[in-house]
PDB file of N, CA and C in Angstrom:
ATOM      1  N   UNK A   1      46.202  -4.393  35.328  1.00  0.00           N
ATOM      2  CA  UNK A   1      45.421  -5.518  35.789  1.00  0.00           C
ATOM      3  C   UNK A   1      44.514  -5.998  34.653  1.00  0.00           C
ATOM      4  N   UNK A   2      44.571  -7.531  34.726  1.00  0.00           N
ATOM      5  CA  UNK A   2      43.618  -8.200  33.395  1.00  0.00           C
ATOM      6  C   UNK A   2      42.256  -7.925  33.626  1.00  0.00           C
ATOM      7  N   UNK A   3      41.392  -7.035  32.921  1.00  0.00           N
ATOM      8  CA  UNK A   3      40.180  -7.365  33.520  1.00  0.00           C
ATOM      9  C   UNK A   3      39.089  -8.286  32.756  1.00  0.00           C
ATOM     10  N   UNK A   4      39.238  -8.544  31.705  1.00  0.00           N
ATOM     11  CA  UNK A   4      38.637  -9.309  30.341  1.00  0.00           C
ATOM     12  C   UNK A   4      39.445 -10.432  29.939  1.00  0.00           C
ATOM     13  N   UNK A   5      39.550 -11.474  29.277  1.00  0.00           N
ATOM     14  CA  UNK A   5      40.008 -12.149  28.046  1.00  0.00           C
ATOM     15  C   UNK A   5      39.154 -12.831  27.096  1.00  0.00           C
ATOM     16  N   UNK A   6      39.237 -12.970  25.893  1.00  0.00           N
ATOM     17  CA  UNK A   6      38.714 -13.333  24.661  1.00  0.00           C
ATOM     18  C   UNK A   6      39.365 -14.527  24.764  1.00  0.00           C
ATOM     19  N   UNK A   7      38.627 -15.853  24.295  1.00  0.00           N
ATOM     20  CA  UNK A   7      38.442 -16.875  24.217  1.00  0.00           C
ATOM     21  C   UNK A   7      37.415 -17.167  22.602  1.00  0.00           C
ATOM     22  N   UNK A   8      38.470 -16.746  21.514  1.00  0.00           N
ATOM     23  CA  UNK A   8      37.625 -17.435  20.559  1.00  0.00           C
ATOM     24  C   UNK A   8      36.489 -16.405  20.212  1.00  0.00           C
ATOM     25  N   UNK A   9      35.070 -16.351  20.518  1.00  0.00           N
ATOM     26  CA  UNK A   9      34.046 -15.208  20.321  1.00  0.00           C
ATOM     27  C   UNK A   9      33.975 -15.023  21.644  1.00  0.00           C
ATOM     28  N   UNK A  10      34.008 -15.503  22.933  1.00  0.00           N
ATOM     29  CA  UNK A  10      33.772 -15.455  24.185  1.00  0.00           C
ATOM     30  C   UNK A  10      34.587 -14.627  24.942  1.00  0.00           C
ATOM     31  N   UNK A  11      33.976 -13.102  25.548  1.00  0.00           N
ATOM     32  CA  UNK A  11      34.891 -12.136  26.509  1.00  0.00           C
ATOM     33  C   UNK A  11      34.468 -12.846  27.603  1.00  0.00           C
ATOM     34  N   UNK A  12      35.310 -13.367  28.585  1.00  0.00           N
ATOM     35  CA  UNK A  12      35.207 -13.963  29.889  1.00  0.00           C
ATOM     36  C   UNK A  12      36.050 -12.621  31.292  1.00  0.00           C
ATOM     37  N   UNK A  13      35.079 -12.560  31.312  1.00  0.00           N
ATOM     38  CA  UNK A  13      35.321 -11.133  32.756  1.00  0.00           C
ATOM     39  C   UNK A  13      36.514 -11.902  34.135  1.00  0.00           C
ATOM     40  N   UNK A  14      37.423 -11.147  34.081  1.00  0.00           N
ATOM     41  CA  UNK A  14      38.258 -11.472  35.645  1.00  0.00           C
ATOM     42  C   UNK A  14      38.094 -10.691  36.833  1.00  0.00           C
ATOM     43  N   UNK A  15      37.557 -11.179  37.689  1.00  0.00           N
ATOM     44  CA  UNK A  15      37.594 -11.065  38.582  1.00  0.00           C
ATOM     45  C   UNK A  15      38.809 -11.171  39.995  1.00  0.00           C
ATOM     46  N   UNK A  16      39.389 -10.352  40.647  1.00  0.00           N
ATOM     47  CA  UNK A  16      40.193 -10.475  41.582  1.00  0.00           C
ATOM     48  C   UNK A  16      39.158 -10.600  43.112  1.00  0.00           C
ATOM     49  N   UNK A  17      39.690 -11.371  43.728  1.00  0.00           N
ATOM     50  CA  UNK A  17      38.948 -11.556  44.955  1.00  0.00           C
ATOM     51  C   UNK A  17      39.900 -12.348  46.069  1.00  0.00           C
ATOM     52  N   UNK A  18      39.035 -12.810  47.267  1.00  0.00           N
ATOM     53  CA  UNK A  18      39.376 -13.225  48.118  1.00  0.00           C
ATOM     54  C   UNK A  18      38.632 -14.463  47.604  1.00  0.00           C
ATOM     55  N   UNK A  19      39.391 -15.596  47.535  1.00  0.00           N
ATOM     56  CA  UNK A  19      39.172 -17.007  47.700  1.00  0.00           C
ATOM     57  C   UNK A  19      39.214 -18.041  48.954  1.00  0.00           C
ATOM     58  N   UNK A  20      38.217 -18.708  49.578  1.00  0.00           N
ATOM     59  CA  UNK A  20      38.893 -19.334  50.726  1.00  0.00           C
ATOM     60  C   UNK A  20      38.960 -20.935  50.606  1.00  0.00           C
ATOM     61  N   UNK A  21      39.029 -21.669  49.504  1.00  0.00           N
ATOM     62  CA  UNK A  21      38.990 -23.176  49.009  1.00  0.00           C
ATOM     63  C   UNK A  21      40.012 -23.695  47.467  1.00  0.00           C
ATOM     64  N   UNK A  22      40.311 -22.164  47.540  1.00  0.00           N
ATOM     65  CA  UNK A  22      41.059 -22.359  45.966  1.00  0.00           C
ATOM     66  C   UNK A  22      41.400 -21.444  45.590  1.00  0.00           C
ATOM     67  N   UNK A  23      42.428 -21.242  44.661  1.00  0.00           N
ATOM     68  CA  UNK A  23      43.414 -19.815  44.088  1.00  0.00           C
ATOM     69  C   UNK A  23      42.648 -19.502  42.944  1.00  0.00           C
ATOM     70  N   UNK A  24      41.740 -19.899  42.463  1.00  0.00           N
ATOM     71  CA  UNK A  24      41.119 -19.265  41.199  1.00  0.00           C
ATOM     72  C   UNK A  24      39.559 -20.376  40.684  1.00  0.00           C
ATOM     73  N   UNK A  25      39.244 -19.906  40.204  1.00  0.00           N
ATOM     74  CA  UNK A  25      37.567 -20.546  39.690  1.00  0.00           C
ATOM     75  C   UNK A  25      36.995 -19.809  38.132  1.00  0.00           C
ATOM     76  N   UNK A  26      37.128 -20.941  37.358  1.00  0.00           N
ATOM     77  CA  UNK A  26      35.916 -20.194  36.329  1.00  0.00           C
ATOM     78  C   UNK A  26      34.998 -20.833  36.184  1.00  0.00           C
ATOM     79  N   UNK A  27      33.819 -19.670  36.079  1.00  0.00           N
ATOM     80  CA  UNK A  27      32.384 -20.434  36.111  1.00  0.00           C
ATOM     81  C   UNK A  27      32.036 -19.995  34.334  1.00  0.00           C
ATOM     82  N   UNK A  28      32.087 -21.220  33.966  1.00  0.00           N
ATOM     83  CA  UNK A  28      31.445 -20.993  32.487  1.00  0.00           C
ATOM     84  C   UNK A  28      30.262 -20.693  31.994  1.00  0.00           C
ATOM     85  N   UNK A  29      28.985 -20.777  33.348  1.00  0.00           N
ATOM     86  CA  UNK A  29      28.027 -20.669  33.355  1.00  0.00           C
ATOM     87  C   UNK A  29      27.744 -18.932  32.712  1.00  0.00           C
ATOM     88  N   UNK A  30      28.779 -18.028  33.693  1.00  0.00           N
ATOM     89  CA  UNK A  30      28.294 -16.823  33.365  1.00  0.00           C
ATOM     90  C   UNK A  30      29.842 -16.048  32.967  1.00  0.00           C
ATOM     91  N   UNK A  31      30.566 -16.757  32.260  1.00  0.00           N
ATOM     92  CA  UNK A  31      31.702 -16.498  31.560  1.00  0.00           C
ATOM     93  C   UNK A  31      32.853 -15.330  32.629  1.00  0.00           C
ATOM     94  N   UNK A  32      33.112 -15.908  33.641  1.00  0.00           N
ATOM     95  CA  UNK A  32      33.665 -15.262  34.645  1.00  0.00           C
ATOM     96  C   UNK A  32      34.849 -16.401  35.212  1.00  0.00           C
ATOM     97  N   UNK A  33      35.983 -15.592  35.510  1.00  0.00           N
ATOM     98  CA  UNK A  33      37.226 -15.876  35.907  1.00  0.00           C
ATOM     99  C   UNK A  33      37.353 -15.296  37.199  1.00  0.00           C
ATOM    100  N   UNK A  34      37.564 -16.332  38.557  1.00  0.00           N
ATOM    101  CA  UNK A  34      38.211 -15.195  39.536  1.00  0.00           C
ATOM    102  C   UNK A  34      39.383 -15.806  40.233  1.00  0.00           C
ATOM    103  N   UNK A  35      40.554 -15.152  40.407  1.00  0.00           N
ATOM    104  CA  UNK A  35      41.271 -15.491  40.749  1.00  0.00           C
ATOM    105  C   UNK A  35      41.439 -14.852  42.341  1.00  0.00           C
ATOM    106  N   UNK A  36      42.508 -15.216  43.047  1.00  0.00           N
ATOM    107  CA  UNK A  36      42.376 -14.838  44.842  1.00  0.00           C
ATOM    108  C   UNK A  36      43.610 -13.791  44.506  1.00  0.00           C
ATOM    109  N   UNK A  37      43.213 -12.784  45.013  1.00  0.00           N
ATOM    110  CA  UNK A  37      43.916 -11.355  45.155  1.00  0.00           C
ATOM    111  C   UNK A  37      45.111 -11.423  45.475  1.00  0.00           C
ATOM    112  N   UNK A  38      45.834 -12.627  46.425  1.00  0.00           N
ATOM    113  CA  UNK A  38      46.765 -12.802  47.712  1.00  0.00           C
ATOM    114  C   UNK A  38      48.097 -13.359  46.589  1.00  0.00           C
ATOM    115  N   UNK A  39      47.954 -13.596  45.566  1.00  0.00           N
ATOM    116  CA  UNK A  39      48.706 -14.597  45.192  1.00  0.00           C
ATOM    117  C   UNK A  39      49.634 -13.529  43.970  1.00  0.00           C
ATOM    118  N   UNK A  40      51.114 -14.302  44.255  1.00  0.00           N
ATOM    119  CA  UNK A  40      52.081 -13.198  43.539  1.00  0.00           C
ATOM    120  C   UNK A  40      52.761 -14.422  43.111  1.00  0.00           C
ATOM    121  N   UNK A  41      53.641 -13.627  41.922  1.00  0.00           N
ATOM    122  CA  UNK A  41      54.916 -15.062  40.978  1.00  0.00           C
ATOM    123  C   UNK A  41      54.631 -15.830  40.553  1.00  0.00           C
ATOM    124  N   UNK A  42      55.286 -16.666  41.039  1.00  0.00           N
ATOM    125  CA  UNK A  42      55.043 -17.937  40.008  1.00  0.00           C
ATOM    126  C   UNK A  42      53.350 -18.732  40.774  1.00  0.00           C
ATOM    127  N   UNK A  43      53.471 -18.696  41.868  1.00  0.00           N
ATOM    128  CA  UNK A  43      51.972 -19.196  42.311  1.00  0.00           C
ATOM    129  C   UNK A  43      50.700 -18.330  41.260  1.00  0.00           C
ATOM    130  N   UNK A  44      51.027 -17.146  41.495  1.00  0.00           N
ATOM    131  CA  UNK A  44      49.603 -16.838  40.292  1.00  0.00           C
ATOM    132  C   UNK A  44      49.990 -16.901  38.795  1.00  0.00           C
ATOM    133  N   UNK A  45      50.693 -17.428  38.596  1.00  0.00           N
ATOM    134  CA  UNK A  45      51.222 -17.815  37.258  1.00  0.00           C
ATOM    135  C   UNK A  45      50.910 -19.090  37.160  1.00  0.00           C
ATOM    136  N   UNK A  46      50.818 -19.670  38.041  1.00  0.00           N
ATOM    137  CA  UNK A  46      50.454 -21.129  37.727  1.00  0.00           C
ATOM    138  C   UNK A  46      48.952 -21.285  37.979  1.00  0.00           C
ATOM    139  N   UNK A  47      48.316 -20.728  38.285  1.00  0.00           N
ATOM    140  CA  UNK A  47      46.759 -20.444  38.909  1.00  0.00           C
ATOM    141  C   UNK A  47      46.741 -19.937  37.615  1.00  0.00           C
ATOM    142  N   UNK A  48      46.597 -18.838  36.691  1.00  0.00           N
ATOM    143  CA  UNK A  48      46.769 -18.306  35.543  1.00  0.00           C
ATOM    144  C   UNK A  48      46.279 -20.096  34.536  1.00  0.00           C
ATOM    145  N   UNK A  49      47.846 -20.747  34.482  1.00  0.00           N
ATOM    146  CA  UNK A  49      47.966 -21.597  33.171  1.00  0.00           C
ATOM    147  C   UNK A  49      46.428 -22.526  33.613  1.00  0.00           C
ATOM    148  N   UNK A  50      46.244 -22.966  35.036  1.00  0.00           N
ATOM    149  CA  UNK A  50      45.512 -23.838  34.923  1.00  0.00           C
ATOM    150  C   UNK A  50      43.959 -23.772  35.339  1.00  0.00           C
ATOM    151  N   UNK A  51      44.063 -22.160  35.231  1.00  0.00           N
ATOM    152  CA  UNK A  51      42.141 -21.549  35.136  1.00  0.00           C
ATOM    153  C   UNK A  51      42.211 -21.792  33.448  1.00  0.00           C
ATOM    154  N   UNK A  52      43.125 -21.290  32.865  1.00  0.00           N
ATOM    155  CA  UNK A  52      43.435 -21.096  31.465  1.00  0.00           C
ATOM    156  C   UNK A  52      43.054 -22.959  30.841  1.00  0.00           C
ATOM    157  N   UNK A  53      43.761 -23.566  31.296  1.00  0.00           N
ATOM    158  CA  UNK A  53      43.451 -24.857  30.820  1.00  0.00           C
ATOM    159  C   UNK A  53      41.696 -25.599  31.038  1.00  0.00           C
ATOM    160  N   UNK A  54      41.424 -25.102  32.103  1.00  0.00           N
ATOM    161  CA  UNK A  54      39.609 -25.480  32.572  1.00  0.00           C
ATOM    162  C   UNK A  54      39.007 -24.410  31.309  1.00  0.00           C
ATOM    163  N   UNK A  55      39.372 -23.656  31.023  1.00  0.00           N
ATOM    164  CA  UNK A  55      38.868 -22.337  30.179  1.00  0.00           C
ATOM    165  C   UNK A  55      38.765 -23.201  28.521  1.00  0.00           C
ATOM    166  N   UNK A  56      40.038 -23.517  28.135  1.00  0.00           N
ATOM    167  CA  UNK A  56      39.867 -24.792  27.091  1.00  0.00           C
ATOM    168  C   UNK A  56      39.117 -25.579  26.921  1.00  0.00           C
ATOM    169  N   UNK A  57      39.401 -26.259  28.054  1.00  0.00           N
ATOM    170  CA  UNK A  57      38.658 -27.541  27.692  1.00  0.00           C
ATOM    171  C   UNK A  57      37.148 -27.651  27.783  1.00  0.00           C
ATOM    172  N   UNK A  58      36.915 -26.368  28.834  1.00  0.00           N
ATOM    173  CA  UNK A  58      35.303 -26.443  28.527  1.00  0.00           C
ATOM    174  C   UNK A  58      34.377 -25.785  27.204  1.00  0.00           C
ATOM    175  N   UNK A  59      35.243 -24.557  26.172  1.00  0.00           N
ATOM    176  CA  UNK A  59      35.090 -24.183  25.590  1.00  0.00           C
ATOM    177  C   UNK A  59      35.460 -24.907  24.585  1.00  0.00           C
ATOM    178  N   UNK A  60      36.360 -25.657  24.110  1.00  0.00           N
ATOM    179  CA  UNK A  60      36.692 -26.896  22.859  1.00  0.00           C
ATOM    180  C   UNK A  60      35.881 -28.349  22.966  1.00  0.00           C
ATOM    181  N   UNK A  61      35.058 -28.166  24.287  1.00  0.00           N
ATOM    182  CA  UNK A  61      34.077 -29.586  24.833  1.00  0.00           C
ATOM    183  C   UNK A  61      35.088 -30.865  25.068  1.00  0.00           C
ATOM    184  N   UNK A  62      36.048 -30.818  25.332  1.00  0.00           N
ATOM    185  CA  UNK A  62      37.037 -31.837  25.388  1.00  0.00           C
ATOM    186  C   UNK A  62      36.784 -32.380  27.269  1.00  0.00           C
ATOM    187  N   UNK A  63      36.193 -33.752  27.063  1.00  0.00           N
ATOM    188  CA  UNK A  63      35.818 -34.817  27.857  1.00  0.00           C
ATOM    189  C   UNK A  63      37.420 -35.277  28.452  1.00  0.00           C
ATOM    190  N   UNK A  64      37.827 -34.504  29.542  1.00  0.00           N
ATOM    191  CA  UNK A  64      39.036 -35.429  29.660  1.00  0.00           C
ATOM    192  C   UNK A  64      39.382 -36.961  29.961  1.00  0.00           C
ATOM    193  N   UNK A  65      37.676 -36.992  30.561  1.00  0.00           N
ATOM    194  CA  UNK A  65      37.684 -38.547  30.828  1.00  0.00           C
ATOM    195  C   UNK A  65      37.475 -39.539  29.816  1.00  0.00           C
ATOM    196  N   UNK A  66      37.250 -39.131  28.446  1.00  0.00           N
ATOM    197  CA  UNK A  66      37.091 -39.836  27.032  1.00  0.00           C
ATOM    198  C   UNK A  66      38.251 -39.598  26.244  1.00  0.00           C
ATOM    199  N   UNK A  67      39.146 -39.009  26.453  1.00  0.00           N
ATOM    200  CA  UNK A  67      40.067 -38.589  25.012  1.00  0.00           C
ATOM    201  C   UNK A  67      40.789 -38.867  25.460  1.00  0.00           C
ATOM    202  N   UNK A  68      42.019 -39.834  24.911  1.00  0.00           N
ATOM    203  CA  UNK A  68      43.304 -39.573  25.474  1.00  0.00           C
ATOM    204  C   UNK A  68      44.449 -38.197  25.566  1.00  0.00           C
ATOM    205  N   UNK A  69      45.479 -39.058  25.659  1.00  0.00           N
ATOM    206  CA  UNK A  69      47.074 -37.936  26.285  1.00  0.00           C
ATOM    207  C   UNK A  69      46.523 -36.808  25.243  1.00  0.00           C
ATOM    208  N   UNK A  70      46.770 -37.639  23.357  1.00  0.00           N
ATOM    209  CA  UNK A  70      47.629 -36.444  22.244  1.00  0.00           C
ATOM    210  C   UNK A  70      46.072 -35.530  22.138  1.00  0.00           C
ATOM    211  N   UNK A  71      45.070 -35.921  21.920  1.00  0.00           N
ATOM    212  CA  UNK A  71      44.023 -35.282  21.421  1.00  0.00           C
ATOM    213  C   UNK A  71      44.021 -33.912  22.915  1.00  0.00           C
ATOM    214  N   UNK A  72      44.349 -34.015  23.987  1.00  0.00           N
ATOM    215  CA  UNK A  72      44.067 -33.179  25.054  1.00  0.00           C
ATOM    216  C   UNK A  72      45.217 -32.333  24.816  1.00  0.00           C
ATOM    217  N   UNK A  73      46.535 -32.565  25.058  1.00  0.00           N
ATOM    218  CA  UNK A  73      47.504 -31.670  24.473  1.00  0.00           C
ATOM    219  C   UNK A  73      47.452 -31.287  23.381  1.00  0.00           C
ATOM    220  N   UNK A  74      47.336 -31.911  22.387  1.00  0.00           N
ATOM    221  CA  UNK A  74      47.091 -30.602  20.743  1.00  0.00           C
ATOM    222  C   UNK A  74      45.997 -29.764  21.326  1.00  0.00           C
ATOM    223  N   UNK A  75      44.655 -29.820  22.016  1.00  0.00           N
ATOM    224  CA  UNK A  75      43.733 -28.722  22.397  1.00  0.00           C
ATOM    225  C   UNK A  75      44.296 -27.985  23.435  1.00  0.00           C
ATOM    226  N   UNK A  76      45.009 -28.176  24.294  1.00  0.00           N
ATOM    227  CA  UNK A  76      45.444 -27.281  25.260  1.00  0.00           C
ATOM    228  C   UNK A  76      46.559 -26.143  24.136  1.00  0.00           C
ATOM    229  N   UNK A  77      47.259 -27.220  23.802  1.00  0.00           N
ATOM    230  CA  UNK A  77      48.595 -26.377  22.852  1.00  0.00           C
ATOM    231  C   UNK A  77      47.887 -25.147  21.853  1.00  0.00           C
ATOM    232  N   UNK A  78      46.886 -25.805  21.073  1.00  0.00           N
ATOM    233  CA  UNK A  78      46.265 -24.606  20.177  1.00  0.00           C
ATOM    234  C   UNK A  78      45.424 -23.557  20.825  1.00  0.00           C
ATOM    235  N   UNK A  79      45.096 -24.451  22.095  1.00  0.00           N
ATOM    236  CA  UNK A  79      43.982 -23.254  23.040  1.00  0.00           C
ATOM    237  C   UNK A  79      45.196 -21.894  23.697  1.00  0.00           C
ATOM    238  N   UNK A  80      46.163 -22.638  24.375  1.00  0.00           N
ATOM    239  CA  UNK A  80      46.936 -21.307  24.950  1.00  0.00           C
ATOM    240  C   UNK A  80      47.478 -20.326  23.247  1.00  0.00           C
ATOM    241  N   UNK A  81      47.618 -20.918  22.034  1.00  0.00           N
ATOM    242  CA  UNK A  81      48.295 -19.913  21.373  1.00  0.00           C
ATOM    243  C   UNK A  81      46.823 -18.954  21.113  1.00  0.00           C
ATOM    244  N   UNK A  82      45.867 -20.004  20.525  1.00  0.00           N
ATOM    245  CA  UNK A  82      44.130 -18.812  20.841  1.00  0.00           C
ATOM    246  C   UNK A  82      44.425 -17.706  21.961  1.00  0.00           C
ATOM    247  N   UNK A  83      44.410 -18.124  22.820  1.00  0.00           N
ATOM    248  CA  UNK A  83      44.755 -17.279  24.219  1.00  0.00           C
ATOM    249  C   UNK A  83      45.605 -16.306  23.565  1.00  0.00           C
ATOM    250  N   UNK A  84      46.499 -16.693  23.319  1.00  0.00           N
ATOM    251  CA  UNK A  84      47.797 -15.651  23.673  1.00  0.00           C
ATOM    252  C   UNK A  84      47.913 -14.356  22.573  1.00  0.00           C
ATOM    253  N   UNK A  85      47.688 -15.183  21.589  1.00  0.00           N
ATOM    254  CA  UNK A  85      47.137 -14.236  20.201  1.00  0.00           C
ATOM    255  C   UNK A  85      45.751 -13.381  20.550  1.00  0.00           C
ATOM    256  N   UNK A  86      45.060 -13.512  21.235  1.00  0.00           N
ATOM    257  CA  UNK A  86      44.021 -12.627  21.177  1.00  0.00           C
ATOM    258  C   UNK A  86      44.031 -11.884  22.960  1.00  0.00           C
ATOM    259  N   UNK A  87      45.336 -12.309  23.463  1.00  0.00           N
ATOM    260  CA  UNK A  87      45.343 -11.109  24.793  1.00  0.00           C
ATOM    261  C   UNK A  87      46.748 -11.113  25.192  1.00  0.00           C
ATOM    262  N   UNK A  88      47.551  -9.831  23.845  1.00  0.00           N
ATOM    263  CA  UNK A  88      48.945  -9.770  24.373  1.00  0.00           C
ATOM    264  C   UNK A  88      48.999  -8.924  25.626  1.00  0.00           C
ATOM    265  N   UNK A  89      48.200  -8.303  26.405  1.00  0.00           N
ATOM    266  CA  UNK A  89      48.560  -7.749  27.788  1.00  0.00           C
ATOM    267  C   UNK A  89      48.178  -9.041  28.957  1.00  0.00           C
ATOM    268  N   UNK A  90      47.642 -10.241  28.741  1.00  0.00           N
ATOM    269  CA  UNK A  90      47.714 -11.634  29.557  1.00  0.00           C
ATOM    270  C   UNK A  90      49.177 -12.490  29.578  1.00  0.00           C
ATOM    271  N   UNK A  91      49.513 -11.940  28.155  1.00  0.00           N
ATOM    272  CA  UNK A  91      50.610 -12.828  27.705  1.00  0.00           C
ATOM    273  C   UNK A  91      51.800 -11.911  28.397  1.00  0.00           C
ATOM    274  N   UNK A  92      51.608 -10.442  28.343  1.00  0.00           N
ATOM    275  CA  UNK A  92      53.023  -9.810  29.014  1.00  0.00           C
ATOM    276  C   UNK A  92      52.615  -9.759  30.401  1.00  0.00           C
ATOM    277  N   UNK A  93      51.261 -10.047  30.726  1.00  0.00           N
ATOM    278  CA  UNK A  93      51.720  -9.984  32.468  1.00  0.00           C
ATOM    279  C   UNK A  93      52.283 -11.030  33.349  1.00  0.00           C
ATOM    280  N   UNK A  94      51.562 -12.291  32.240  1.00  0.00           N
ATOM    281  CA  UNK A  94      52.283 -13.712  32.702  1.00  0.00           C
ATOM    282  C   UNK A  94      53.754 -14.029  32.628  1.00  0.00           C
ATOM    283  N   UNK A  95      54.689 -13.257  31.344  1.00  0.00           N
ATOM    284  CA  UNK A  95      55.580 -13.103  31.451  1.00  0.00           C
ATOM    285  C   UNK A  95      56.205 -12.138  32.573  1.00  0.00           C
ATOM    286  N   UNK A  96      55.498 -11.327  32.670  1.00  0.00           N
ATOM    287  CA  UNK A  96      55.893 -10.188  34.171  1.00  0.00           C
ATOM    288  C   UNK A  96      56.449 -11.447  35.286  1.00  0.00           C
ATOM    289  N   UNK A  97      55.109 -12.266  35.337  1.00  0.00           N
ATOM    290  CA  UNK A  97      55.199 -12.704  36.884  1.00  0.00           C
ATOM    291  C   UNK A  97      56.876 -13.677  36.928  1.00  0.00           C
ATOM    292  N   UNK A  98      56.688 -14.419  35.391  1.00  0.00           N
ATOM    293  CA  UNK A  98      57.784 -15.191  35.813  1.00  0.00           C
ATOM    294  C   UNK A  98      59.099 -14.247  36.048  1.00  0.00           C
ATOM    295  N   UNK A  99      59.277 -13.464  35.263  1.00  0.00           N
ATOM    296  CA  UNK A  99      60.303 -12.346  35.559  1.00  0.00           C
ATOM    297  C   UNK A  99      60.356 -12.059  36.654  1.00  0.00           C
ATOM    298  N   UNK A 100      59.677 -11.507  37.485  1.00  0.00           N
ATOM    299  CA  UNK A 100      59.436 -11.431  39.134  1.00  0.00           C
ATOM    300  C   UNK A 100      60.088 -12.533  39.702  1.00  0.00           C
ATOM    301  N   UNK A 101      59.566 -13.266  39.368  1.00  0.00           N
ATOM    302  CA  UNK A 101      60.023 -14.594  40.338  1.00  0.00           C
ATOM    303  C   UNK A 101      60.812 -14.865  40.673  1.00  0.00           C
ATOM    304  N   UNK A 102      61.737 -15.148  39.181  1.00  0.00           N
ATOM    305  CA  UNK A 102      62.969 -15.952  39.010  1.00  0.00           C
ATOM    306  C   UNK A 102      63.859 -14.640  39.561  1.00  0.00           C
ATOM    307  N   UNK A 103      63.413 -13.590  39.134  1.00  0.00           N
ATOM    308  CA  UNK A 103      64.893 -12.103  39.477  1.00  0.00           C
ATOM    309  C   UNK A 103      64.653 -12.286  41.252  1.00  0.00           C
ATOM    310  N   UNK A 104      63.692 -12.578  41.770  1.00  0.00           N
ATOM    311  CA  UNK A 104      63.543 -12.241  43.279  1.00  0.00           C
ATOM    312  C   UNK A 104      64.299 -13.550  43.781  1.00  0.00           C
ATOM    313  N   UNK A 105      64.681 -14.894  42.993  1.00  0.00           N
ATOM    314  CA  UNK A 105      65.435 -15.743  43.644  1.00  0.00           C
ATOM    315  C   UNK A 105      67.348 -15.608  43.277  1.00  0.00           C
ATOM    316  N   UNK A 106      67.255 -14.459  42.948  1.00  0.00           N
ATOM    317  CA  UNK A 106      68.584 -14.279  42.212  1.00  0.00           C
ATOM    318  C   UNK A 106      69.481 -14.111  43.419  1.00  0.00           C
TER     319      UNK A 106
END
């Protein structure tokens, strides 16, 4: 289980929980990730990419409502390899899940 990720100089703590409005939340305020306990495959794999993407953009200061398409994708693109390079047990569990997934629709 993930319990940390590094973001650059920033360890941001994960939290597993019960959620009742949403599959995951990060509060940047106090560098915390929580995702909802309930969620397996590709659903927390996708809860994963797009706590991961709020995690970017608030840490690169990227205004989505000021920047266009390319400037937001080159920061997402360089933010997940940041990510991925500095938490290969995030990167093999996310690969876990899709593995799960796709073998359980086989």
């Amino acid at each position: 289980m993930i319990k940390s990720i590094r973001y650059g100089k920033y360890k941001i703590g994960v939290e597993y929980t019960h959620l009742k409005d949403c599959y995951g939340l990060y509060d940047p305020n106090n560098k915390k990730l929580q995702i909802d306990k309930r969620q397996k495959g590709f659903k927390l794999f996708n809860t994963w990419m797009h706590e991961l993407f709020h995690i970017i953009m608030y840490h690169e200061e990227i205004d989505v409502n000021k920047k266009g398409e390319e400037p937001i994708a080159k920061a997402v693109g360089d933010g997940y390899e940041k990510i991925f390079k500095s938490n290969p047990r995030l990167k093999n569990k996310l690969y876990s899940l899709l593995r799960l997934d796709i073998n359980s629709k086989k």
